[in-house]
Protein backbone atom coordinates (compact mmCIF):
# COMPACT_ATOMS: atom_id res chain seq x y z
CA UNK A 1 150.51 137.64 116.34
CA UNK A 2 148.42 140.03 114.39
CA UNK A 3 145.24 139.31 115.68
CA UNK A 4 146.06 139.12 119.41
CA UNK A 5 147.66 143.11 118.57
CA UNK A 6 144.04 143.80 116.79
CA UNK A 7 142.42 142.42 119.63
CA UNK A 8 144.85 144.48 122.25
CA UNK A 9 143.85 147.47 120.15
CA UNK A 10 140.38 147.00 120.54
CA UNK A 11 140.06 146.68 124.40
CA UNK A 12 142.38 149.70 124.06
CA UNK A 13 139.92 152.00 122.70
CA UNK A 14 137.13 150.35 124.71
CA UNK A 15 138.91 151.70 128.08
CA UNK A 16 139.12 154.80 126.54
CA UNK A 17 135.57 155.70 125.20
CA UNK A 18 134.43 154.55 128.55
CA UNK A 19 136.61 156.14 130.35
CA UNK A 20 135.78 159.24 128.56
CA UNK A 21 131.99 158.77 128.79
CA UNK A 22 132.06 158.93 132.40
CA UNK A 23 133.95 162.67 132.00
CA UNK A 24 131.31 164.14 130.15
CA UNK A 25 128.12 162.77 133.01
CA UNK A 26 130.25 164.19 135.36
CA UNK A 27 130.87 167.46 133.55
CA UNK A 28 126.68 167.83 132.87
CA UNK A 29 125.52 167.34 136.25
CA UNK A 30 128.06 170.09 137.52
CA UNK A 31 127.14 172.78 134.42
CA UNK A 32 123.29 171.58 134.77
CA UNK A 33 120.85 175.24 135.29
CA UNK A 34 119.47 176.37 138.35
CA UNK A 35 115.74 174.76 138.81
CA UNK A 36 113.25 176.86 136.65
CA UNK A 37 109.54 177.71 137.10
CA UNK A 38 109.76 177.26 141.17
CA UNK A 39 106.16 177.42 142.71
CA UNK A 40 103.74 175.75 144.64
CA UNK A 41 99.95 175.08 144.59
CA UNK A 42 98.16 174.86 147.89
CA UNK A 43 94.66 173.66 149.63
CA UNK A 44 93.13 175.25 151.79
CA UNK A 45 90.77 173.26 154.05
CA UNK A 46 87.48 174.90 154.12
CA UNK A 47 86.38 174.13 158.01
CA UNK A 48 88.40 177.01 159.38
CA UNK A 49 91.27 175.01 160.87
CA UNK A 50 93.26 176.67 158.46
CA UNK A 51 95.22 173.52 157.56
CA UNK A 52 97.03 174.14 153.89
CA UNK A 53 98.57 171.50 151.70
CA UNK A 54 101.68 173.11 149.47
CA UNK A 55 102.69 171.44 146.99
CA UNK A 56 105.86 172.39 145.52
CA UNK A 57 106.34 172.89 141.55
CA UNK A 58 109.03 173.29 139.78
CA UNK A 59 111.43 172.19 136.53
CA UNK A 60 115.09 170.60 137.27
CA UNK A 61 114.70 169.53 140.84
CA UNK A 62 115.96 166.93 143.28
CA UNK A 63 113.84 168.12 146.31
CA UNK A 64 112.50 171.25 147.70
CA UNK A 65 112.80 173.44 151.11
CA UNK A 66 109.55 175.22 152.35
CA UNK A 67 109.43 178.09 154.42
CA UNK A 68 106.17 178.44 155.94
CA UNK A 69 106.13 182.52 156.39
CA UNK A 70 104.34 182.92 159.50
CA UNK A 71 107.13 183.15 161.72
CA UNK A 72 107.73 179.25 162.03
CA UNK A 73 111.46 178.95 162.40
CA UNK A 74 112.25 175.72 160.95
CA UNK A 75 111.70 174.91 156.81
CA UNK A 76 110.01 171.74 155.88
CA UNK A 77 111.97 169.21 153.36
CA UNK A 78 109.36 168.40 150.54
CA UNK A 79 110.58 165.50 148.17
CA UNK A 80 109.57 165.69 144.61
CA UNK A 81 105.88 164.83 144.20
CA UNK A 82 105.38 165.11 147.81
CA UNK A 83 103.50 167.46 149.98
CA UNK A 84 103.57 169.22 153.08
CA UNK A 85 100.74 170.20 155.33
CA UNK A 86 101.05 173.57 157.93
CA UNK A 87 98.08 174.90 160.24
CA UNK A 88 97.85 178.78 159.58
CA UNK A 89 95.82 181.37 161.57
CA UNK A 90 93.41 184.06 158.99
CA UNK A 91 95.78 186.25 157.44
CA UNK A 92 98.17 186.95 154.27
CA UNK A 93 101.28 185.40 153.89
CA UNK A 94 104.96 184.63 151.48
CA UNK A 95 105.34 181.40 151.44
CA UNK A 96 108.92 180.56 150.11
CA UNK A 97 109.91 177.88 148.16
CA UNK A 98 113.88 177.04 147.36
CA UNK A 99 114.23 174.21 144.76
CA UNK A 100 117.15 172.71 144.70
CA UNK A 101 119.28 171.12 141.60
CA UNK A 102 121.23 167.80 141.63
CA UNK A 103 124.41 169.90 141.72
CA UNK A 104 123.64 172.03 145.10
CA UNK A 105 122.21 174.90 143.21
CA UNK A 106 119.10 176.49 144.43
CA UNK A 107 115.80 178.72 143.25
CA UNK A 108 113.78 180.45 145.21
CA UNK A 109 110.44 181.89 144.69
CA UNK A 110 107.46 183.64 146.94
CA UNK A 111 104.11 182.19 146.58
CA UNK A 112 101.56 184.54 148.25
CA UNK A 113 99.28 182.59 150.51
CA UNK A 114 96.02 184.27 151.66
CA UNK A 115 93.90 181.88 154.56
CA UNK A 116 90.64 183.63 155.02
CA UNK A 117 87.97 181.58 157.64
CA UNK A 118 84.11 181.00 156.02
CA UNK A 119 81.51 182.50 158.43
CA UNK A 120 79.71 180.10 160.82
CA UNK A 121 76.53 178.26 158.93
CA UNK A 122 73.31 177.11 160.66
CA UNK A 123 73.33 179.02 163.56
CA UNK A 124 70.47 178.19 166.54
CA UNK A 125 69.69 180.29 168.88
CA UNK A 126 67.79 179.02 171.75
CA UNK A 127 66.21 181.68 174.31
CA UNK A 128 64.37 180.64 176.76
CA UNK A 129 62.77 182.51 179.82
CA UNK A 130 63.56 180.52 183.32
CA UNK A 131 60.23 179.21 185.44
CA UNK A 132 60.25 181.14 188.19
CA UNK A 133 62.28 184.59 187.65
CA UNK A 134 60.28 186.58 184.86
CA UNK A 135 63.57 188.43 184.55
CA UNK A 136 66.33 186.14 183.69
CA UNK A 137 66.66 183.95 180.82
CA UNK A 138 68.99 181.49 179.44
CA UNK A 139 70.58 180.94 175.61
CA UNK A 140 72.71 178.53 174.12
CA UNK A 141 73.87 178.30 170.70
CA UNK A 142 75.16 175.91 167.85
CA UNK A 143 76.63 176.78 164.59
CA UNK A 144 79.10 175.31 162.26
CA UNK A 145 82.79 176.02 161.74
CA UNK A 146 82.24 178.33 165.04
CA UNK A 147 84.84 178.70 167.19
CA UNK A 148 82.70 179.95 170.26
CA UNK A 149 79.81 182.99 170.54
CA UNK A 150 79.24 186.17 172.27
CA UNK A 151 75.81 187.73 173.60
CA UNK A 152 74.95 190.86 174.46
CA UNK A 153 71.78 191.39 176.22
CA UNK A 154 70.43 194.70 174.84
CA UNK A 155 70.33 196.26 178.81
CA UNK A 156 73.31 198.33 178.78
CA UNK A 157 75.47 199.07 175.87
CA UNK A 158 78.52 199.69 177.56
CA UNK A 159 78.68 195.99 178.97
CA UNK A 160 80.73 193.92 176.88
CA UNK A 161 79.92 191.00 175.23
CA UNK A 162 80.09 187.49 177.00
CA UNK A 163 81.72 184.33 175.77
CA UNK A 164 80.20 180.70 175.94
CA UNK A 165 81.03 177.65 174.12
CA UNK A 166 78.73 175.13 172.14
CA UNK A 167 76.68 173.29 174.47
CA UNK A 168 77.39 176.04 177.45
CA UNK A 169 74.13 177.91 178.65
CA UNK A 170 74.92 181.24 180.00
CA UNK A 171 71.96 183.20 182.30
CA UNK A 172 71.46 186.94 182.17
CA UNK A 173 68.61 188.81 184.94
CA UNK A 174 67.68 191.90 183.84
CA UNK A 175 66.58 194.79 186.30
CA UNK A 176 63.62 196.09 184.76
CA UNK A 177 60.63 194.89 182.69
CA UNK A 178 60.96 195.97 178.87
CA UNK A 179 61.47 194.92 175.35
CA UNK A 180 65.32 194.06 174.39
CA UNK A 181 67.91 193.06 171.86
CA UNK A 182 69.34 189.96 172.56
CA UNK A 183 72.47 189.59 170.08
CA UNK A 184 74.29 186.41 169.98
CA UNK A 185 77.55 186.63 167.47
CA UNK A 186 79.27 183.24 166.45
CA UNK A 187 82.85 183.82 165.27
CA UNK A 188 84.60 181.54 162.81
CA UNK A 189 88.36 182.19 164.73
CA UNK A 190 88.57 185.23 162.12
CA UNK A 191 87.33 187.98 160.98
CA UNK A 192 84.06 186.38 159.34
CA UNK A 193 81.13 186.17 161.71
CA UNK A 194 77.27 185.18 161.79
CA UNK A 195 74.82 187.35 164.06
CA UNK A 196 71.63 186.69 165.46
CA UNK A 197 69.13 188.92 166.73
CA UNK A 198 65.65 188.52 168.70
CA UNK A 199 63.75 190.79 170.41
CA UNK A 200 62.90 189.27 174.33
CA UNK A 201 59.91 190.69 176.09
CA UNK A 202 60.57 190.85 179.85
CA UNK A 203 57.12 191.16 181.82
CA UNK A 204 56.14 191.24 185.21
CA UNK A 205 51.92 190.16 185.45
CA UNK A 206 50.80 190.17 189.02
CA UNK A 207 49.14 186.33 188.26
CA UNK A 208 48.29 183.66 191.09
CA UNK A 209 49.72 183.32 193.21
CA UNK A 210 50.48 186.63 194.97
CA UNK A 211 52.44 186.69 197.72
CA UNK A 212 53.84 190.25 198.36
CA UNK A 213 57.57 189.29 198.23
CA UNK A 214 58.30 191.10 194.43
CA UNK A 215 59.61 194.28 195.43
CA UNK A 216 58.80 194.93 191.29
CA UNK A 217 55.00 193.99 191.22
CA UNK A 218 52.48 196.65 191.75
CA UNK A 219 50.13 195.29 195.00
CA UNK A 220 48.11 198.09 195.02
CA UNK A 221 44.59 197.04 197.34
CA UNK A 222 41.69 199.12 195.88
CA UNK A 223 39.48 199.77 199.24
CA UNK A 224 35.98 200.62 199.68
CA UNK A 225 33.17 201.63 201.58
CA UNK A 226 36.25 202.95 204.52
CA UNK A 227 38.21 199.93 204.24
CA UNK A 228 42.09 200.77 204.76
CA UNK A 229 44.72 198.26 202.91
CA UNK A 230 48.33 197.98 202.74
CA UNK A 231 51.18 195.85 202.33
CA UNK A 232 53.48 195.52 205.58
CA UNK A 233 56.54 193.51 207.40
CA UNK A 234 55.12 190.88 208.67
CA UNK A 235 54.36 191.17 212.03
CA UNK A 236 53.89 187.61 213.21
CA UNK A 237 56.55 185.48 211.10
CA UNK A 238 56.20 182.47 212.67
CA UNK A 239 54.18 178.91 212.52
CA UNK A 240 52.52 178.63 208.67
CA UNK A 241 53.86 181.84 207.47
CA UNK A 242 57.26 182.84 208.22
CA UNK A 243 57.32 185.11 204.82
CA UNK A 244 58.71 189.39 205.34
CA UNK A 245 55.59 190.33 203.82
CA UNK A 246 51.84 190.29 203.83
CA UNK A 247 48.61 192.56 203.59
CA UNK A 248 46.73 194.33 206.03
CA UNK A 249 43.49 194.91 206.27
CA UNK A 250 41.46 197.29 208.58
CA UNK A 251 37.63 197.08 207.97
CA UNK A 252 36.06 200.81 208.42
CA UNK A 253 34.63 200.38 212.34
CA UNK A 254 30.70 200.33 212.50
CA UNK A 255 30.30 199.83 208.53
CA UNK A 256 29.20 196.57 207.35
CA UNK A 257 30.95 195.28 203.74
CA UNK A 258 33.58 197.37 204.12
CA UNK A 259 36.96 195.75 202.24
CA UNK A 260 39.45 195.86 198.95
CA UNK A 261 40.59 193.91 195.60
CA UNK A 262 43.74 193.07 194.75
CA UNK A 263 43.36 193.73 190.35
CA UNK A 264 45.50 190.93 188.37
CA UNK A 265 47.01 191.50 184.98
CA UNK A 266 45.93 188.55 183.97
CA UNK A 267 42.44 186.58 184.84
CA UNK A 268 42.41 183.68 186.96
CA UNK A 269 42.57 180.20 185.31
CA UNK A 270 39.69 177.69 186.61
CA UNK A 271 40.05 175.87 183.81
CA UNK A 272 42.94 173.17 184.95
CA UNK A 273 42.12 170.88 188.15
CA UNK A 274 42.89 173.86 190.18
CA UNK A 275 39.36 174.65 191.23
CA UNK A 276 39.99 175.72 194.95
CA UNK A 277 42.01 179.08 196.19
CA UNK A 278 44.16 179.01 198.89
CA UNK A 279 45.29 181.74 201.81
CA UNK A 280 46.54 182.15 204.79
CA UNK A 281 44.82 184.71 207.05
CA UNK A 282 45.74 185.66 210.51
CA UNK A 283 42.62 187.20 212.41
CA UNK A 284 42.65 188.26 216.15
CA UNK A 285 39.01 185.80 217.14
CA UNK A 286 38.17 182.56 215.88
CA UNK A 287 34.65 182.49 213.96
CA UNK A 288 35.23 185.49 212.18
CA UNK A 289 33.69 185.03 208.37
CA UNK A 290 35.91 185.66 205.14
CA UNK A 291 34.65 186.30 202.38
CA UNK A 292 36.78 185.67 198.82
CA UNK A 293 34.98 186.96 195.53
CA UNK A 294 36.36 186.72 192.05
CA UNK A 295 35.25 189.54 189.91
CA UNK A 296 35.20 190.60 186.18
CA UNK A 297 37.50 193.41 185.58
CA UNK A 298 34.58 195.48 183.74
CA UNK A 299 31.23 193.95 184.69
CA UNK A 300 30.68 193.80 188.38
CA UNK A 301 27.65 191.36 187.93
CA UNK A 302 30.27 188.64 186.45
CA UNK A 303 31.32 187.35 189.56
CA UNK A 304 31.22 183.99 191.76
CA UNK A 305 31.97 184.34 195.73
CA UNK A 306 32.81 181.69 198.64
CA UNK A 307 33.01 182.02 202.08
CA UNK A 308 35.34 180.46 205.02
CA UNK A 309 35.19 180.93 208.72
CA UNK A 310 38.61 181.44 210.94
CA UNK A 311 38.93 178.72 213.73
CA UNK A 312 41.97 180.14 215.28
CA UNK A 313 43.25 183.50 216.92
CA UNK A 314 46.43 185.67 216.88
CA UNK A 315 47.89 182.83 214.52
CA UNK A 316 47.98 182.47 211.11
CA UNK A 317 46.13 179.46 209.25
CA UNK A 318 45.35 178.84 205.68
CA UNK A 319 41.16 178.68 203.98
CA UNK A 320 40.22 176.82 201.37
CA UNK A 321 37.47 178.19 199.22
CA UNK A 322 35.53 175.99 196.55
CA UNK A 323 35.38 177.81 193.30
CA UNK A 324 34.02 174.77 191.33
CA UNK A 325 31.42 176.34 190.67
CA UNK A 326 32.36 179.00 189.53
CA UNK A 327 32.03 179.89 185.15
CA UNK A 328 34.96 178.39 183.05
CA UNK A 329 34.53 180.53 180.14
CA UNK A 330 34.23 183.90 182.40
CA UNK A 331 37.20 186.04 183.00
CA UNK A 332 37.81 187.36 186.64
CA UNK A 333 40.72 189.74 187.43
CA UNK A 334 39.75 190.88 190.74
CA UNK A 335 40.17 189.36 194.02
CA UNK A 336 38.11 190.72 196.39
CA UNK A 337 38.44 190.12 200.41
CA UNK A 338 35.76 190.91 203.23
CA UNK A 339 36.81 189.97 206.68
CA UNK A 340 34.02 189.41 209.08
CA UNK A 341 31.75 189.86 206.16
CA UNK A 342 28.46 191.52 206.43
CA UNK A 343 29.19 192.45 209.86
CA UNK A 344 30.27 195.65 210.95
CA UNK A 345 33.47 196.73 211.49
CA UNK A 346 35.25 196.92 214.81
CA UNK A 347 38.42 198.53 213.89
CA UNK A 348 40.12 195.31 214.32
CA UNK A 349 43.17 194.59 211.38
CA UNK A 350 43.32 191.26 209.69
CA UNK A 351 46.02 190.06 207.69
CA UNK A 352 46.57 187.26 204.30
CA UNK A 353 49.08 186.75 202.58
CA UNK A 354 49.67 183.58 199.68
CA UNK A 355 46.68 183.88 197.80
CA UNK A 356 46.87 180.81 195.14
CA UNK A 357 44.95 177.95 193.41
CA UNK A 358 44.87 175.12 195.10
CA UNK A 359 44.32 171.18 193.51
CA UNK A 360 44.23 169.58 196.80
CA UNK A 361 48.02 168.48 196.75
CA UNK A 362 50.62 170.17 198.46
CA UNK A 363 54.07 171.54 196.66
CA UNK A 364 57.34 169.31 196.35
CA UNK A 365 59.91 171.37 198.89
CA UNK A 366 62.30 171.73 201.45
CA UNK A 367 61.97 170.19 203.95
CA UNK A 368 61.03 166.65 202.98
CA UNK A 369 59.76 165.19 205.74
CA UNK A 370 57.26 162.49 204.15
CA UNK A 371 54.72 163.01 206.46
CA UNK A 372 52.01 165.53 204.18
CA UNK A 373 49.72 162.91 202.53
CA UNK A 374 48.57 165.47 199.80
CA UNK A 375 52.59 165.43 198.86
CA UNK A 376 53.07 163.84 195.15
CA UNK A 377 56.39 162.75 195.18
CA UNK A 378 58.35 162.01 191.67
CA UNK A 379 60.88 159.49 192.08
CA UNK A 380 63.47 159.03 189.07
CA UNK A 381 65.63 156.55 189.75
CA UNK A 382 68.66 155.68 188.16
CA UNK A 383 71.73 153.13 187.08
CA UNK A 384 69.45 150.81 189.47
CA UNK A 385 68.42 152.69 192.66
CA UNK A 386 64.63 152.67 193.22
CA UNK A 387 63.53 155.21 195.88
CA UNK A 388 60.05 155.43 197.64
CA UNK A 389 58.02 156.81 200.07
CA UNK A 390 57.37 153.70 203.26
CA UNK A 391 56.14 153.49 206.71
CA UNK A 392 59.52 153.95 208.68
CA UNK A 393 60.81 150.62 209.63
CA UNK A 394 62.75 151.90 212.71
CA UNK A 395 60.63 154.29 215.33
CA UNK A 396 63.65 154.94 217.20
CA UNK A 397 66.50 157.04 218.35
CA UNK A 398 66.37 160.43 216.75
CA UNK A 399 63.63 159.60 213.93
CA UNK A 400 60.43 158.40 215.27
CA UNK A 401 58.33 159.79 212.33
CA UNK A 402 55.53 157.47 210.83
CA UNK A 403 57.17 157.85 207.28
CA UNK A 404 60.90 157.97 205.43
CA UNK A 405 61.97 158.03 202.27
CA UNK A 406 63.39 154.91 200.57
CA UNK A 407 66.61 154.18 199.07
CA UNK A 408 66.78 150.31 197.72
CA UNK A 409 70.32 149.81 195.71
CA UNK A 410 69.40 146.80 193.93
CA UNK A 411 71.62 144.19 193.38
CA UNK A 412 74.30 144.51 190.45
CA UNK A 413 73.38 147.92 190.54
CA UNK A 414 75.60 151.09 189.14
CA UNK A 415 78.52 152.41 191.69
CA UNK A 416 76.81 155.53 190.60
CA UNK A 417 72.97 154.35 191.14
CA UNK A 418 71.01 156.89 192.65
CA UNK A 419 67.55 158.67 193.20
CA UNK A 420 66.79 162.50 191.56
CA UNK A 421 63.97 164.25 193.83
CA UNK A 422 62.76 167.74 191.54
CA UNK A 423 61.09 170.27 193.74
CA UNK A 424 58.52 172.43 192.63
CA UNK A 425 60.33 175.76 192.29
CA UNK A 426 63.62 176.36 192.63
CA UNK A 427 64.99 175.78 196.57
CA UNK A 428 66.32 178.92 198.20
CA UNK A 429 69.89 178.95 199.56
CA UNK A 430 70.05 182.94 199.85
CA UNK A 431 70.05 182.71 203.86
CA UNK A 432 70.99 178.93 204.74
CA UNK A 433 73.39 176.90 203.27
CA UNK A 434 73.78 173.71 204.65
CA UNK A 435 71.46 170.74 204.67
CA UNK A 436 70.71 168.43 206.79
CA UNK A 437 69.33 164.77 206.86
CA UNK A 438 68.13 161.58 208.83
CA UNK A 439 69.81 159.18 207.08
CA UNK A 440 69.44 154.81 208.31
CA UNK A 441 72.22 152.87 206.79
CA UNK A 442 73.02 149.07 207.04
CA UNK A 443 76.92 149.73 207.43
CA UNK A 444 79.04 152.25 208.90
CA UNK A 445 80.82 154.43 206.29
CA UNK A 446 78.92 154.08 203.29
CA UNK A 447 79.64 157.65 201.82
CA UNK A 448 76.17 159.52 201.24
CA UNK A 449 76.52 161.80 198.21
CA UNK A 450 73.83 164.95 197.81
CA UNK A 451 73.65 166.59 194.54
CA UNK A 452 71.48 169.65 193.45
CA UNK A 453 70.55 170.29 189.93
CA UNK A 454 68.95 173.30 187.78
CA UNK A 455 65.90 172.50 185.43
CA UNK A 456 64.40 173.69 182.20
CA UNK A 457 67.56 172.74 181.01
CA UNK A 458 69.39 171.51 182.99
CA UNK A 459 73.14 172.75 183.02
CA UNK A 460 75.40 170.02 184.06
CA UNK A 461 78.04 172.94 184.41
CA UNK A 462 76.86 174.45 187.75
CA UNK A 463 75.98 171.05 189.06
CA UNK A 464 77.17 170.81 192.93
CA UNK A 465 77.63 167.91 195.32
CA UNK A 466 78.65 167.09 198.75
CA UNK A 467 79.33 163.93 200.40
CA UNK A 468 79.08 162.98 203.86
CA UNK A 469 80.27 159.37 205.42
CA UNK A 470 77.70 157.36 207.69
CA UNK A 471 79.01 156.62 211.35
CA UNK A 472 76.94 154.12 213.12
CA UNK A 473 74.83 151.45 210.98
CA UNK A 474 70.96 149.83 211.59
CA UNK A 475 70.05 152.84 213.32
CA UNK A 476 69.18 156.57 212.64
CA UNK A 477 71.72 159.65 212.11
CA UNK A 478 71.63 163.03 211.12
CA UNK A 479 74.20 164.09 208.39
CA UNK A 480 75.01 167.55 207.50
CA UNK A 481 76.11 168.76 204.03
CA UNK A 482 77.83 171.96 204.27
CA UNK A 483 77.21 173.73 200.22
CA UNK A 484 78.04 177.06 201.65
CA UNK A 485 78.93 179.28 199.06
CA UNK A 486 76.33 177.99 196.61
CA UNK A 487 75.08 179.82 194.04
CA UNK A 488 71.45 180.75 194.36
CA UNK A 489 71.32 182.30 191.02
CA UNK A 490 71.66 178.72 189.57
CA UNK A 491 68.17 178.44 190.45
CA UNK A 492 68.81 174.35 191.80
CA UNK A 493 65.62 172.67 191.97
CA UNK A 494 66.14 169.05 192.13
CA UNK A 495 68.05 167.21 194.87
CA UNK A 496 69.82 163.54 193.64
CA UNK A 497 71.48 161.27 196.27
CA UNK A 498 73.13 158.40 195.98
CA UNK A 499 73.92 155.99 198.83
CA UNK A 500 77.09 153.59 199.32
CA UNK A 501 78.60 156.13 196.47
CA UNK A 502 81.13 154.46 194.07
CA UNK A 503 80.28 150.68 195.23
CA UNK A 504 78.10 148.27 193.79
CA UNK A 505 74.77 147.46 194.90
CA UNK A 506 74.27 143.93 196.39
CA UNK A 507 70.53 144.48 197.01
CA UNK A 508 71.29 146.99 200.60
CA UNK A 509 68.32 148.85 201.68
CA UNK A 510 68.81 152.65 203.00
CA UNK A 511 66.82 155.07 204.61
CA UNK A 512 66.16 158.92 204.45
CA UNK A 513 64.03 161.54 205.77
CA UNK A 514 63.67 165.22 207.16
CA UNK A 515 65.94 166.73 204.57
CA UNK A 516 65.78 170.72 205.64
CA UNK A 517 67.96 173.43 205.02
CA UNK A 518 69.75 174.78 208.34
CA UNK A 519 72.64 176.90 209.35
């Protein structure tokens, strides 16, 4: 009986120290302290996205609340260890931080945050002038950690600055000829920026070929021995020449060599394939001699002349004069003109007009029409289309021209195969806006797509397109593509079509020609 007692006694005292373990956890965990030493460390990404990593500190924790300080309304629950990420625009900030104890008791601390952007690195500016307008030019730019640029063109202070992206090329004409500040900023999405200056020399050169439309170009016509010269309206804008302007030219009546020189800034280049000069002249007889002289701009004796006889009247035609001949390492500025040379004058007015080098081919333009031999045509095809120049395979209808244009949508070919035709300077849309074009198609209601294109770059961005269903198939139709509204300032100088748009080619053969502007 006395050992079962002990043994009572025992278990006794066991309930009771445990019972009065459990008392005293209990009674720490409600007396334990407030966290201590509440803080956080953070990183800030250095690409300017301004993405921070906090990472709350602090002594006696079960878990932290962060409150982000930049107006965010919501606090982020951080566990301990753990982290929490937050995008922050440039600026100063108090980031809070409330640590919280395993008995609901709280610290809080500030942790000043300061997100400052690095300035764009490795910035390229590109400036280029654009082939055929001396006074407009086009730049692009690419830096790191940018978040997009501003120019200024260094014309007019007061204009403000304009935007563009990475891989955007904005175009700027400028009125006058000069030497200006081009300033192209890149801004990191703060305050820290990266500037770029270059000077850009805007000139003007009366160069071949002259034709009296630049309303900024000095035409001046030095006359002699009673010659009288000036630059007009055109007063017979029809057949070869349909241009506003032209020269006139009134050889002195009764005096022989009696005429005027046109002075270039810049001498005349014989030293390409372009050995011949080209202009149109419109005399009142047939028979009547022209004579075209290049001259040295100091020494008269440097010269080399070529002659060409009218062999129509009251119309205008274009002469061809041979300067093969003529020295390559010599430098001629002057362009000298005698109509009905070395006889004497009559009082009779002659007019030119186009004066260029000639290589014997004639320019890629508006209209195509196939039919100009001396035409070199660049084809590049595309996703599968090969296009060509043929004999036209259908002399009928509304087309019976002796040669089209070929569109041959092989088989297998891209839904967006197509040909890309570049012209030889830009195509001008400032008076008519529509196009039209013979088109032969094997099927009715194969949609015809046009597309014009800028060059030297080329900006995808301004890129315009019509399309225009066929009607009748295996024989010839004229489709119009309305693009009024186009921008003429876009300069567009290469015209891409695509045939049976958005459908594979099984091999179909299409036809094209006479593509002219119209209204």
């Amino acid at each position: 009986m006395k050992k079962i007692k002990f043994l009572f006694s025992l278990l006794f005292v066991a309930v009771l120290a445990g019972c009065s373990d459990d008392d005293t956890d209990t009674a720490f965990a409600d007396n334990a302290p407030a966290p201590l030493n509440v803080s956080a460390s953070f990183t800030i990404a250095q690409d300017n996205t301004g993405l921070v990593t906090i990472t709350p500190l602090g002594e006696g924790t079960t878990g932290y609340d962060v409150y982000f300080g930049d107006g965010t309304a919501e606090s982020a629950p951080v566990g301990i260890g753990q982290k929490v990420t937050h995008t922050y625009a440039e600026g100063q900030y108090d980031v809070k931080i409330v640590g919280k104890a395993v008995n609901g008791k709280t610290t809080e601390a500030i942790v000043p945050l300061t997100v400052s952007f690095v300035p764009p690195e490795n910035l390229d500016v590109t400036i280029n002038n654009v082939v055929g307008n001396p006074f407009k030019i086009n730049v692009s730019a690419t830096a790191d950690y940018e978040t997009f640029f501003e120019v200024t063109y260094g014309e007019d202070p007061s204009q403000e600055p304009e935007q563009f992206n990475e891989g955007q090329v904005v175009t700027h004409t400028y009125n006058q000829t000069g030497t200006y500040t081009v300033t192209v900023t890149a801004l990191s999405g703060g305050t820290a920026t990266t500037v770029y200056t270059e000077e850009v020399t805007i000139t003007n050169p009366l160069v071949l070929p002259v034709d009296f439309e630049d309303e900024t170009l000095n035409y001046t016509i030095t006359d002699f021995n009673g010659n009288v010269s000036e630059v007009i309206d055109n007063p017979d804008a029809s057949g070869s020449n349909t241009s506003s302007k032209v020269a006139a030219m009134t050889p002195a009546n009764g005096a022989t060599w009696t005429g005027g020189f046109l002075t270039l800034d810049e001498p005349v280049d014989l030293s390409t394939d372009q050995h011949d000069i080209r202009i149109k002249v419109w005399s009142p007889a047939a028979g009547i001699p022209v004579l075209l002289k290049l001259e040295n701009l100091t020494d008269a004796n440097i010269n080399y002349e070529a002659t060409a006889v009218t062999t129509v009247a009251n119309q205008w035609e274009e002469l061809i004069y041979d300067f093969s001949g003529a020295s390559m390492t010599d430098e001629y500025h002057k362009i000298v003109l005698f109509f009905n040379a070395g006889n004497p004058g009559t009082g009779d007015t002659y007019y030119f007009d186009d004066i260029e080098l000639y290589d014997g081919t004639e320019p890629t333009e508006l209209p195509l029409t196939f039919e100009i031999p001396t035409v070199e045509y660049t084809w590049n095809n595309f996703g599968g289309a090969i296009g060509s120049k043929i004999e036209n395979p259908d002399m009928s209808g509304i087309n019976t021209s002796a040669n089209v244009g070929q569109f041959l949508k092989t088989a297998g070919s891209e839904t967006w195969a197509g040909i890309a035709i570049p012209m030889d300077e830009p195509i001008d849309f400032s008076t008519m806006q529509q196009v039209k074009m013979k088109v032969w198609s094997p099927i009715a209601g194969a949609t015809v797509l046009m597309k014009f294109e800028n060059m030297n770059p080329h900006d995808t961005s301004v890129d315009i397109e019509i399309s225009s269903p066929t009607t009748v198939a295996n024989q010839w139709e004229e489709l119009t593509f309305d693009f009024t509204g186009i921008n003429n300032d876009n300069d567009y100088q290469q015209i891409v079509l695509f045939f049976n748009y958005d459908v594979s080619g099984t091999g179909e053969t299409y036809y094209f020609d006479d593509v002219q502007l119209s209204n």
